[in-house]
Protein backbone atom coordinates (compact mmCIF):
# COMPACT_ATOMS: atom_id res chain seq x y z
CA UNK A 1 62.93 -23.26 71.26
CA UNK A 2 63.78 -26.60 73.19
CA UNK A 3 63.99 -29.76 71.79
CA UNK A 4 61.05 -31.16 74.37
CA UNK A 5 58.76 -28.25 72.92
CA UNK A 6 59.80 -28.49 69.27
CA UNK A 7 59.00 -32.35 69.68
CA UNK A 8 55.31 -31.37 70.97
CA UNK A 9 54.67 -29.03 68.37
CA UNK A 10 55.38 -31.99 65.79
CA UNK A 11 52.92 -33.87 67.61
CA UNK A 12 50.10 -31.43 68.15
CA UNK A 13 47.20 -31.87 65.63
CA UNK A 14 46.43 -28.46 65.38
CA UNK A 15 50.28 -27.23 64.79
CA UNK A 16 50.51 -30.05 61.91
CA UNK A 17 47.48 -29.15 60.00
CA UNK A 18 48.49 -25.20 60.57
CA UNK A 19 52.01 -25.53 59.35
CA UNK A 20 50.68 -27.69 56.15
CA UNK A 21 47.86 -24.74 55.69
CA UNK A 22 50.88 -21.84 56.05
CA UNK A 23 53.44 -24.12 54.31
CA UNK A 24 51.42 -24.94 51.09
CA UNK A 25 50.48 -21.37 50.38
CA UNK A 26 54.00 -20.22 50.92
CA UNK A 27 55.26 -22.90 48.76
CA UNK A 28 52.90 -21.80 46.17
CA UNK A 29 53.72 -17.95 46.35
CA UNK A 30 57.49 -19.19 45.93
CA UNK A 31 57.24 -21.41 42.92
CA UNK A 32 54.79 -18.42 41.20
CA UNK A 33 56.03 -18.44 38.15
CA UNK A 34 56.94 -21.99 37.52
CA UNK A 35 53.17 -22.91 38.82
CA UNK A 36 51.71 -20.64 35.91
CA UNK A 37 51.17 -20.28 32.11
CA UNK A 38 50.82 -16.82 32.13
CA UNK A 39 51.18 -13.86 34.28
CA UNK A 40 49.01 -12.38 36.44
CA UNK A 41 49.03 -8.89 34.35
CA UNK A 42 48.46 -10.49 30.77
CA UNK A 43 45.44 -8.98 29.01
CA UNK A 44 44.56 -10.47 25.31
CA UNK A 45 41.41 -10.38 23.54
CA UNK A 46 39.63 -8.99 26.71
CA UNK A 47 36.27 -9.95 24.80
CA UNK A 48 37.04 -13.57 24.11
CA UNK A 49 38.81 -14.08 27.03
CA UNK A 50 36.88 -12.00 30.08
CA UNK A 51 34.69 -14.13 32.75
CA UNK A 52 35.92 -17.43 31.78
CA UNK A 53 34.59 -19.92 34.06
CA UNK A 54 37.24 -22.48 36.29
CA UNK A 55 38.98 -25.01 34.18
CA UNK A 56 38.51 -23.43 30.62
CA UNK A 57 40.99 -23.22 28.12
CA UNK A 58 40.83 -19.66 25.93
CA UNK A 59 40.65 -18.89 22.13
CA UNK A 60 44.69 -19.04 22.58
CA UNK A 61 44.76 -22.48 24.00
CA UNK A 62 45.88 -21.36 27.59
CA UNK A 63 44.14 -23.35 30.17
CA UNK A 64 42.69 -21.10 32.90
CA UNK A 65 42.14 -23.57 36.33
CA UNK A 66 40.07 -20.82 38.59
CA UNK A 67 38.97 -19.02 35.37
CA UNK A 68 39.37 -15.47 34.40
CA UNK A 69 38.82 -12.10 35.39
CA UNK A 70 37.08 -9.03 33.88
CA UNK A 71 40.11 -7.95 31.87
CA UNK A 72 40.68 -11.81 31.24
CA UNK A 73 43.28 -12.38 33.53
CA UNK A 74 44.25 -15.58 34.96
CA UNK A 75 42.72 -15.48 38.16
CA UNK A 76 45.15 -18.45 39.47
CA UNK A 77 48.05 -16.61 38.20
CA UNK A 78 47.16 -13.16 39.99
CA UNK A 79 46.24 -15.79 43.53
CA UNK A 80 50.05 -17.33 43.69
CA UNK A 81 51.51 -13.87 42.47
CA UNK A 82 49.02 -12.10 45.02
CA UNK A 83 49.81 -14.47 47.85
CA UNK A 84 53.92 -12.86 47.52
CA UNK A 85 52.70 -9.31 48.24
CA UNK A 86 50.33 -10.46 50.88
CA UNK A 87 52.11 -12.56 52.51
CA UNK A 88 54.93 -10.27 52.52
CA UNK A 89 53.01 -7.10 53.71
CA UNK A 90 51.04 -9.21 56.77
CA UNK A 91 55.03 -10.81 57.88
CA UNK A 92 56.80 -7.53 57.46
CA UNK A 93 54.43 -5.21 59.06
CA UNK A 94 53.97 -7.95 62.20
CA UNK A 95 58.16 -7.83 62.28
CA UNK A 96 57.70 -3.69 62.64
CA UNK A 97 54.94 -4.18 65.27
CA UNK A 98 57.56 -6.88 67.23
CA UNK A 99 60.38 -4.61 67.16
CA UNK A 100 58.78 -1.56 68.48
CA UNK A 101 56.72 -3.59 71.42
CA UNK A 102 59.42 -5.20 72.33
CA UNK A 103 61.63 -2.80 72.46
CA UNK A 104 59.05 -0.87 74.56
CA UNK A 105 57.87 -3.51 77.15
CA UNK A 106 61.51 -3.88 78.02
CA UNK A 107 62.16 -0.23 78.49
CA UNK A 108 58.96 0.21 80.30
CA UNK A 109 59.90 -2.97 82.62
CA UNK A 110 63.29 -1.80 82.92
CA UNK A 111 62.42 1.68 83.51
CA UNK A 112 62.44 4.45 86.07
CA UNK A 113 59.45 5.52 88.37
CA UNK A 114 59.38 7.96 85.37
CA UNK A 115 60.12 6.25 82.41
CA UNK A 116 57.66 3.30 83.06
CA UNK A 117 54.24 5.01 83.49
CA UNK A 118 54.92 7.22 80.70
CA UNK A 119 55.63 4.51 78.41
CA UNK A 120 52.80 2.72 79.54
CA UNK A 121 50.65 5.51 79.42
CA UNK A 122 51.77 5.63 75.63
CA UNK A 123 51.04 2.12 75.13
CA UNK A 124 47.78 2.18 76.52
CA UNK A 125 46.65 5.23 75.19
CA UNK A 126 47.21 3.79 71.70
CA UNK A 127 44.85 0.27 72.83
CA UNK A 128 42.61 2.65 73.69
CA UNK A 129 42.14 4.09 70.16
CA UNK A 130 40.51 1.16 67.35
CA UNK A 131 42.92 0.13 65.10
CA UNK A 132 40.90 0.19 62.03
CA UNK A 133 40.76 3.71 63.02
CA UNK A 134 44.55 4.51 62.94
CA UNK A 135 44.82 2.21 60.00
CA UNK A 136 42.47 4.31 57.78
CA UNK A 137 44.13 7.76 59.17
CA UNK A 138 47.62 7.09 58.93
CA UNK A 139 46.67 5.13 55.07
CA UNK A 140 44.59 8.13 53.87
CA UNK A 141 47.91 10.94 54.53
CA UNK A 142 50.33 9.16 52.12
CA UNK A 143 50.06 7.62 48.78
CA UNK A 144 49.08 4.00 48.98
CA UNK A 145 51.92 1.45 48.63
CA UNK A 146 52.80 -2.09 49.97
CA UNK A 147 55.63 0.29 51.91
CA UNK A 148 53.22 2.21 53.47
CA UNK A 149 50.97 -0.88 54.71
CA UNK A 150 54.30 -2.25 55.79
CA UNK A 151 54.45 0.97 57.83
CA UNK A 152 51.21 1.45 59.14
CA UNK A 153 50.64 -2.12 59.72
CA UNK A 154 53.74 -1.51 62.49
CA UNK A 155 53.15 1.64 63.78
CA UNK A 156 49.22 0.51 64.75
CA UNK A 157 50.27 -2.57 65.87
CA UNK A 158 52.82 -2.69 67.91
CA UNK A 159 51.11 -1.79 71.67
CA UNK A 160 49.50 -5.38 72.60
CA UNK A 161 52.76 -6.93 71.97
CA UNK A 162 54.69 -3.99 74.05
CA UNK A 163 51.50 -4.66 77.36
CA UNK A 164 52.84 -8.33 77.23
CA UNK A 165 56.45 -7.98 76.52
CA UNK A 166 55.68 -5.57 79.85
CA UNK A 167 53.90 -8.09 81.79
CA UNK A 168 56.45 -11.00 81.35
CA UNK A 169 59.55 -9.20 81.70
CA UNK A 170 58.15 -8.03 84.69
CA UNK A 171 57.09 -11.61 85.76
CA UNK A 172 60.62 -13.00 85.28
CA UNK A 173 62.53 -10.31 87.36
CA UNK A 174 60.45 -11.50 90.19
CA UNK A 175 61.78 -15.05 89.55
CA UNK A 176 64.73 -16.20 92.23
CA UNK A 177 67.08 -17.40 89.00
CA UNK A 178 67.55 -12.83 88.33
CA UNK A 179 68.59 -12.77 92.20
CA UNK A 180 71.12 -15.42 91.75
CA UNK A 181 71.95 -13.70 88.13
CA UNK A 182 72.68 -10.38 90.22
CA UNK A 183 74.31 -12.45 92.82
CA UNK A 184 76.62 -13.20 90.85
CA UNK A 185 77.56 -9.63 89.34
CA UNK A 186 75.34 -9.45 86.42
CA UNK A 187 74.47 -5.97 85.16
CA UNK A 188 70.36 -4.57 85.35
CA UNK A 189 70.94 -4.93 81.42
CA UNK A 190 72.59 -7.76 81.12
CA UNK A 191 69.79 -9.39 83.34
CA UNK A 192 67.34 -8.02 81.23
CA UNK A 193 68.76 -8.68 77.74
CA UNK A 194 70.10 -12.54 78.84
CA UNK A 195 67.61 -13.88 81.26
CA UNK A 196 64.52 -12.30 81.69
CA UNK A 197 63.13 -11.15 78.05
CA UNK A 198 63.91 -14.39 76.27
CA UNK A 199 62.52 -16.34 79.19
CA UNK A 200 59.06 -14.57 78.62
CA UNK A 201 59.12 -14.66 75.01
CA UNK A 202 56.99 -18.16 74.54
CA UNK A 203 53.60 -16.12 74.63
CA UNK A 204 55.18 -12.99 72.51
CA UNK A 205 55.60 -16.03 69.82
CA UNK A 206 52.48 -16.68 70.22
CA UNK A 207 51.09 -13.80 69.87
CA UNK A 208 53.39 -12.87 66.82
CA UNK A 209 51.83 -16.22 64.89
CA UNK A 210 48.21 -14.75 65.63
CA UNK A 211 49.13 -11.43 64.46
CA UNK A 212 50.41 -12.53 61.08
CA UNK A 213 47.08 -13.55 60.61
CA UNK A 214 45.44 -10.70 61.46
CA UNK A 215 48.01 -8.16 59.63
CA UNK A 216 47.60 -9.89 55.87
CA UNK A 217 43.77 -9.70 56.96
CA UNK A 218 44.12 -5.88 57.18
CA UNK A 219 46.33 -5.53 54.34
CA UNK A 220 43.71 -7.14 52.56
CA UNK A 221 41.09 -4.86 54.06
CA UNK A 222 43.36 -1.86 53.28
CA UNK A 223 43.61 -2.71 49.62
CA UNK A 224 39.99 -3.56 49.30
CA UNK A 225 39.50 -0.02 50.27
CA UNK A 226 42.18 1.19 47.90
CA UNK A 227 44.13 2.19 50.42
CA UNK A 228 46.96 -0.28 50.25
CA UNK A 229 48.35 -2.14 47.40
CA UNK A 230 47.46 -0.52 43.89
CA UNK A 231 46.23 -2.17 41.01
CA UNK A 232 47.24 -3.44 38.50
CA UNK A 233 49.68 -5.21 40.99
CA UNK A 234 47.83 -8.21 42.19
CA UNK A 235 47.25 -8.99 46.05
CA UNK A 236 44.21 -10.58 47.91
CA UNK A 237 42.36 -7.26 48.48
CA UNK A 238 43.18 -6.00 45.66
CA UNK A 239 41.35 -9.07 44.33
CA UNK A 240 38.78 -9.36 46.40
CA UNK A 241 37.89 -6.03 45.61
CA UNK A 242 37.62 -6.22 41.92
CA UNK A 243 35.16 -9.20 42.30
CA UNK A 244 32.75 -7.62 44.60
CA UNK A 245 30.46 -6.57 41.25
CA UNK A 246 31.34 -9.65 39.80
CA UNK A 247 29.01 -11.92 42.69
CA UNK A 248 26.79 -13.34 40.65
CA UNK A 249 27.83 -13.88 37.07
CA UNK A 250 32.01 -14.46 37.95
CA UNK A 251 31.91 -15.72 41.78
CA UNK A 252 35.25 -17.19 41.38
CA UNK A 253 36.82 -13.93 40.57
CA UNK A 254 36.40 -12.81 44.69
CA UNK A 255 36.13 -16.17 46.05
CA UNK A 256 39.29 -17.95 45.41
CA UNK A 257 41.15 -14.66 47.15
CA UNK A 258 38.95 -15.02 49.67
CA UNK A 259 39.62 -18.58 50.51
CA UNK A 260 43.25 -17.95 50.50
CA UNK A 261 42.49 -15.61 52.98
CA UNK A 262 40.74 -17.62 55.52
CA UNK A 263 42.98 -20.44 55.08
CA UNK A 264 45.89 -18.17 55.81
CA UNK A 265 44.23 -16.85 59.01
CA UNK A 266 43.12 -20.78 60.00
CA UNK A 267 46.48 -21.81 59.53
CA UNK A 268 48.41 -18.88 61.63
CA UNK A 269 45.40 -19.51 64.50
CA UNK A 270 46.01 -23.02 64.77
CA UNK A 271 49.93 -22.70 65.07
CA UNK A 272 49.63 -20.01 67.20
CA UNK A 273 46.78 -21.98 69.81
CA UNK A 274 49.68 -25.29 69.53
CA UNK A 275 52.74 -22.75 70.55
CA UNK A 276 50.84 -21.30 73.13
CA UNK A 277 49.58 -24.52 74.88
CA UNK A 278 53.33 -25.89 74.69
């Protein structure tokens, strides 16, 4: 990215507050285990210890800052553990869904009278089915892993990014620099691989922001299902899921998850809004 653009993102409100959202959540999921007393699969005395409210300290002296669980689990513990698999699952699967759309809006742009309507066709064809759809068909044929949201995450995600990939690749090899570029004795793919897909990739960085958003959002969904991440490994939906019976006498046990979650999502919208406008 230039230096001119790199200097307005610094300056934009929105990308500031974003990057401190995104930043202190994956500064917390790094420094896990020196941020907690205990880990986020310890179970002792599951009597004494179960439903402890925020800032309690247990029969064995550990202090417990968002409480306990219903197998008395440190619910902070599982959160910063939690936030490594999410975070990892929503960035991984939103790499997957890059590499496959762009690799298709550049062949389809690229293409042949042939090749380019029938990868379009493809690509629209999948828009054209819901997501949450594919999501729940392709999760429900395997057994659930974080691999397999990884996987299905990509493979359901990948045809928005591949339509704009399409649509600015497209836009740039109208532009008089690609005549000059040709001109000169440049290659179709050299053209294409040099000059006109990195010069339309500001709003595919964009989009890729957004999406990370949205894919730890589903991963979350998927696991809330049981579809995705199993317990006893800890992740947001995973999480979220085990306090949904716990509403009224343990709130804290789904909400703290649940705020992670949101702040995630505000943080990737607001960076993703500041990239865009610059």
């Amino acid at each position: 990215m230039p230096r001119a653009e790199r200097s307005g993102l610094r300056r934009d409100l929105r990308s500031r507050i974003g990057m401190l959202l995104l930043g202190s959540i994956i500064l917390f999921a790094l420094l896990a285990p020196l941020l907690t007393t205990i880990g986020p699969d310890v179970q002792r005395d599951v009597v004494e210890t179960r439903f402890l409210a925020p800032l309690t300290t247990d029969v064995h002296q550990v202090f417990h800052p968002l409480g306990t669980d219903r197998l008395g689990r440190d619910v902070w513990a599982r959160l910063v553990h939690g936030a490594r698999v999410s975070l990892l699952v929503g960035v991984l699967g939103m790499a997957v869904s890059l590499l496959i759309g762009i690799a298709v809006g550049a062949a389809a742009a690229a293409g042949s009278r042939f090749a380019t309507p029938l990868l379009l066709g493809v690509t629209d064809f999948g828009l054209g089915i819901p997501r949450v759809v594919l999501l729940l068909l392709l999760a429900s044929l395997w057994p659930p892993s974080a691999t397999l949201v990884v996987v299905v995450l990509g493979l359901t995600g990948w045809m928005p990014v591949a339509r704009l990939v399409y649509a600015e690749t497209r836009a740039q090899l109208a532009r008089p620099f690609v005549e000059a570029v040709a001109a000169l004795g440049a290659g179709k793919l050299r053209i294409l691989l040099r000059h006109a897909l990195p010069n339309g990739m500001a709003p595919v960085l964009a989009l890729a922001t957004l999406g990370v958003g949205n894919a730890i959002t589903l991963e979350a969904g998927l696991s809330f299902l049981g579809l995705g991440v199993q317990p006893p490994a800890a992740s947001w939906g995973t999480m979220i899921a085990s306090g949904r019976d716990t509403v009224v006498n343990a709130p804290w046990v789904g909400l703290a998850p649940g705020i992670a979650l949101v702040l995630v999502v505000i943080g990737c919208t607001l960076v993703a809004d500041a990239v865009r406008d610059t």
